[in-house]
C-alpha atoms as a PDB file:
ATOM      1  CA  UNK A   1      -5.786  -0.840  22.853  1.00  0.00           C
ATOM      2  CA  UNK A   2      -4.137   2.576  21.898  1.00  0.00           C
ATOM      3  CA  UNK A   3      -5.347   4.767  19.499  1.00  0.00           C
ATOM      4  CA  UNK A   4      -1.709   3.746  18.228  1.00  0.00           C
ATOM      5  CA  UNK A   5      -1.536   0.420  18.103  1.00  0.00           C
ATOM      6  CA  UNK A   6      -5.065   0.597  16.668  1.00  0.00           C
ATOM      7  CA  UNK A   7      -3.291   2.095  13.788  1.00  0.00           C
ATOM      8  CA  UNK A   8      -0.554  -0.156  13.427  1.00  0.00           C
ATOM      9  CA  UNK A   9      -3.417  -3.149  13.222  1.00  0.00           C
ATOM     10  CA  UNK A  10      -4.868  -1.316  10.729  1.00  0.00           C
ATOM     11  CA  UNK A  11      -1.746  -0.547   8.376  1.00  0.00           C
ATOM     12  CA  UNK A  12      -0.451  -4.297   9.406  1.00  0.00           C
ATOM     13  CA  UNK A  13      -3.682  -5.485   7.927  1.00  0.00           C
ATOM     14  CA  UNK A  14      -3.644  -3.132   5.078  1.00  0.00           C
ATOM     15  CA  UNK A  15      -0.005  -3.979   4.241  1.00  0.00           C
ATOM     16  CA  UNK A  16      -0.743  -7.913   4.083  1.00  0.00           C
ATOM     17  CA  UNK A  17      -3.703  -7.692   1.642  1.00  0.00           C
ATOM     18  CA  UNK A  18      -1.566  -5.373  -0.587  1.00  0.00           C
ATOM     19  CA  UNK A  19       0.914  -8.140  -0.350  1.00  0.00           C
ATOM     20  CA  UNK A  20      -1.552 -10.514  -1.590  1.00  0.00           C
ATOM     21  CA  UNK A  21      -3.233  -8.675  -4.277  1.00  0.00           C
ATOM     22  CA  UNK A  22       0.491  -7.805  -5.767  1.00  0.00           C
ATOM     23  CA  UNK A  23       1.432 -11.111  -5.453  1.00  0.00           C
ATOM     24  CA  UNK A  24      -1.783 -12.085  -7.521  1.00  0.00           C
ATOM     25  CA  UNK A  25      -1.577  -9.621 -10.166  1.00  0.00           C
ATOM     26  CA  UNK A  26       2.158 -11.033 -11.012  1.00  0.00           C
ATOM     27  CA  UNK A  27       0.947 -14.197 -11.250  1.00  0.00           C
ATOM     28  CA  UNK A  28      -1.878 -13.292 -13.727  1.00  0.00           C
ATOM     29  CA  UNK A  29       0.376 -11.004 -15.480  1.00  0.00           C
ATOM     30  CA  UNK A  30       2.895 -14.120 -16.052  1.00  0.00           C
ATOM     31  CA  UNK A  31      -0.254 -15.080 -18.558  1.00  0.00           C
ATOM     32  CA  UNK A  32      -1.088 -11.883 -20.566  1.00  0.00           C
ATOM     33  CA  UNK A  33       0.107 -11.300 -23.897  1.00  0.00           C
ATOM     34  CA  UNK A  34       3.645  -9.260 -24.346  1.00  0.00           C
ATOM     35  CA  UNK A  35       2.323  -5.794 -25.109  1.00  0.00           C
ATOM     36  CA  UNK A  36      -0.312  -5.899 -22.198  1.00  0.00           C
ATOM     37  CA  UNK A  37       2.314  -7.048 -19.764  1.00  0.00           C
ATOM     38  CA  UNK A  38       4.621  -4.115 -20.493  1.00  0.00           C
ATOM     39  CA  UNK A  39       1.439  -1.445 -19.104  1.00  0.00           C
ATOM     40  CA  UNK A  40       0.634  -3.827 -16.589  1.00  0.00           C
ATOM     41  CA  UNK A  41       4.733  -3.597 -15.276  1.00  0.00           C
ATOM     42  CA  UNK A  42       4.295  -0.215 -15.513  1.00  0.00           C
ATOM     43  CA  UNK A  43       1.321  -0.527 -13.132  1.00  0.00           C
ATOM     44  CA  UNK A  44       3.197  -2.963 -10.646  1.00  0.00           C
ATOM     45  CA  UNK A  45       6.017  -0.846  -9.701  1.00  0.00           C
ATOM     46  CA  UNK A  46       3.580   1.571  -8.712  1.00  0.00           C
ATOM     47  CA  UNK A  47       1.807  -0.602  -6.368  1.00  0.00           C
ATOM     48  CA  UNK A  48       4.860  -1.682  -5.292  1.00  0.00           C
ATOM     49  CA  UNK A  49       6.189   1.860  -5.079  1.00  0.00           C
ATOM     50  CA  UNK A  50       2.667   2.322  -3.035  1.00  0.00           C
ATOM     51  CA  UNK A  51       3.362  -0.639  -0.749  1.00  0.00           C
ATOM     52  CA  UNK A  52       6.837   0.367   0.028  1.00  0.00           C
ATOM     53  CA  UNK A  53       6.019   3.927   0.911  1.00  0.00           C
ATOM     54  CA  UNK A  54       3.132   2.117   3.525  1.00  0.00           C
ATOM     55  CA  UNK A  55       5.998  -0.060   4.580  1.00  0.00           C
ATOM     56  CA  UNK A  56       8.106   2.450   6.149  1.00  0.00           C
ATOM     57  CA  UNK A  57       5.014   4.196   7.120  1.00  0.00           C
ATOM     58  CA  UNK A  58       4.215   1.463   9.656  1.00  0.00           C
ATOM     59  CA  UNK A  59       8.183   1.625  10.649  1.00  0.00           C
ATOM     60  CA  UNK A  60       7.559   5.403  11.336  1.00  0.00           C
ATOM     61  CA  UNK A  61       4.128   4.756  13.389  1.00  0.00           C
ATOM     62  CA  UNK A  62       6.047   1.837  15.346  1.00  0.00           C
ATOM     63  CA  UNK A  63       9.213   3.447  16.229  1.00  0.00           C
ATOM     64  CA  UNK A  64       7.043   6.446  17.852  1.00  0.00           C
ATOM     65  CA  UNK A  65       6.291   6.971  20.686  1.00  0.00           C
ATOM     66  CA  UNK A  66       2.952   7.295  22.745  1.00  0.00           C
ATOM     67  CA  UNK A  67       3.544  11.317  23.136  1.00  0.00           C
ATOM     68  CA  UNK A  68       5.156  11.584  19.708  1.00  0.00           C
ATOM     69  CA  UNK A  69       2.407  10.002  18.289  1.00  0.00           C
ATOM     70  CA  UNK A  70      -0.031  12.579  19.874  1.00  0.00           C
ATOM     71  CA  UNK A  71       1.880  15.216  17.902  1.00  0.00           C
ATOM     72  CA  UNK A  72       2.047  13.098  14.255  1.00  0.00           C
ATOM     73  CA  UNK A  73      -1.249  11.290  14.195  1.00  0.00           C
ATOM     74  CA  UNK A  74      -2.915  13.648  12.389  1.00  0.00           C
ATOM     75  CA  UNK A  75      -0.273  13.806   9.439  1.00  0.00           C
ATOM     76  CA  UNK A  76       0.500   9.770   9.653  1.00  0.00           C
ATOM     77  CA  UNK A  77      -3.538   9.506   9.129  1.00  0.00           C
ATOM     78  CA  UNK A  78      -3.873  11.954   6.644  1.00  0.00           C
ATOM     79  CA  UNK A  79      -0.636  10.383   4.637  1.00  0.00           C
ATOM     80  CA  UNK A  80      -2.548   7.223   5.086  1.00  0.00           C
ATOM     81  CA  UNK A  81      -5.254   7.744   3.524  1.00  0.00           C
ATOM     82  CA  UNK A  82      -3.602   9.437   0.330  1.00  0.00           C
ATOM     83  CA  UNK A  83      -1.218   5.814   0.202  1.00  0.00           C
ATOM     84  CA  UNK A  84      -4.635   4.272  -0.055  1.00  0.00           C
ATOM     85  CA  UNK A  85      -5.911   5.960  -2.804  1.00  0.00           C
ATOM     86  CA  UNK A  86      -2.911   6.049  -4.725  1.00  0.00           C
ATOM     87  CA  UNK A  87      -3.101   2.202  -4.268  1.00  0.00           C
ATOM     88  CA  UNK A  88      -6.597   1.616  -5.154  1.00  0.00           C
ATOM     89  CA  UNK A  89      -6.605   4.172  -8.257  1.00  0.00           C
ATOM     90  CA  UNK A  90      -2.846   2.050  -9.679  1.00  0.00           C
ATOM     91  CA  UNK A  91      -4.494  -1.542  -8.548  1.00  0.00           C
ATOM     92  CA  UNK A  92      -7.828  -0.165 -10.741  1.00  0.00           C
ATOM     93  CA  UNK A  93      -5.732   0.865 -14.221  1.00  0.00           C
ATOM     94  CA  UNK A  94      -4.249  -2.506 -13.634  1.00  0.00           C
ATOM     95  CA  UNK A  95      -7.342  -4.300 -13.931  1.00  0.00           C
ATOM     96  CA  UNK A  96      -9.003  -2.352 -16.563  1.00  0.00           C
ATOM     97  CA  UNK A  97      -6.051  -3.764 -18.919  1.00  0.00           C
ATOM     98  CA  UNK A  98      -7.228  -6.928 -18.900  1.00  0.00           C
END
């Protein structure tokens, strides 16, 4: 397997569980008092705003090609790795609401 399409498993995985924890966290939310669920909205669009951004990240990686992805890996990784964060630290001040 390319050091490519090693990537796109990885984001394709990443992407799904994202999915899932969003997904979860609305439901939950659904059963918190008003004035919690107003932060906790707040919170959401920014994992959403997180997922969406990984989203067309993996449409980027996909649509390049072997040689072109040579040239961006380094950049596409790096970018990566800052979605992740930004993911983890919003799906963290989501929790700590509860």
């Amino acid at each position: 397997m390319s050091k490519k399409n090693e990537f796109v498993h990885e984001i394709k995985a990443q992407i799904h569980e994202w999915s899932a924890k969003i997904e979860r966290l609305e439901a939950e939310m659904e059963k918190d008092k008003p004035d919690i669920k107003s932060k906790q909205k707040e919170y959401l669009s920014t994992l959403r705003g997180e997922y969406d951004k990984a989203k067309e990240k993996l449409s980027e990686v996909q649509n390049s090609s072997e040689e072109a992805w040579d040239d961006i890996k380094d950049g596409v990784e790096d970018s990566w790795k800052s979605m992740q964060d930004s993911f983890e630290k919003a799906f963290s001040r989501f929790k700590k609401e509860d």
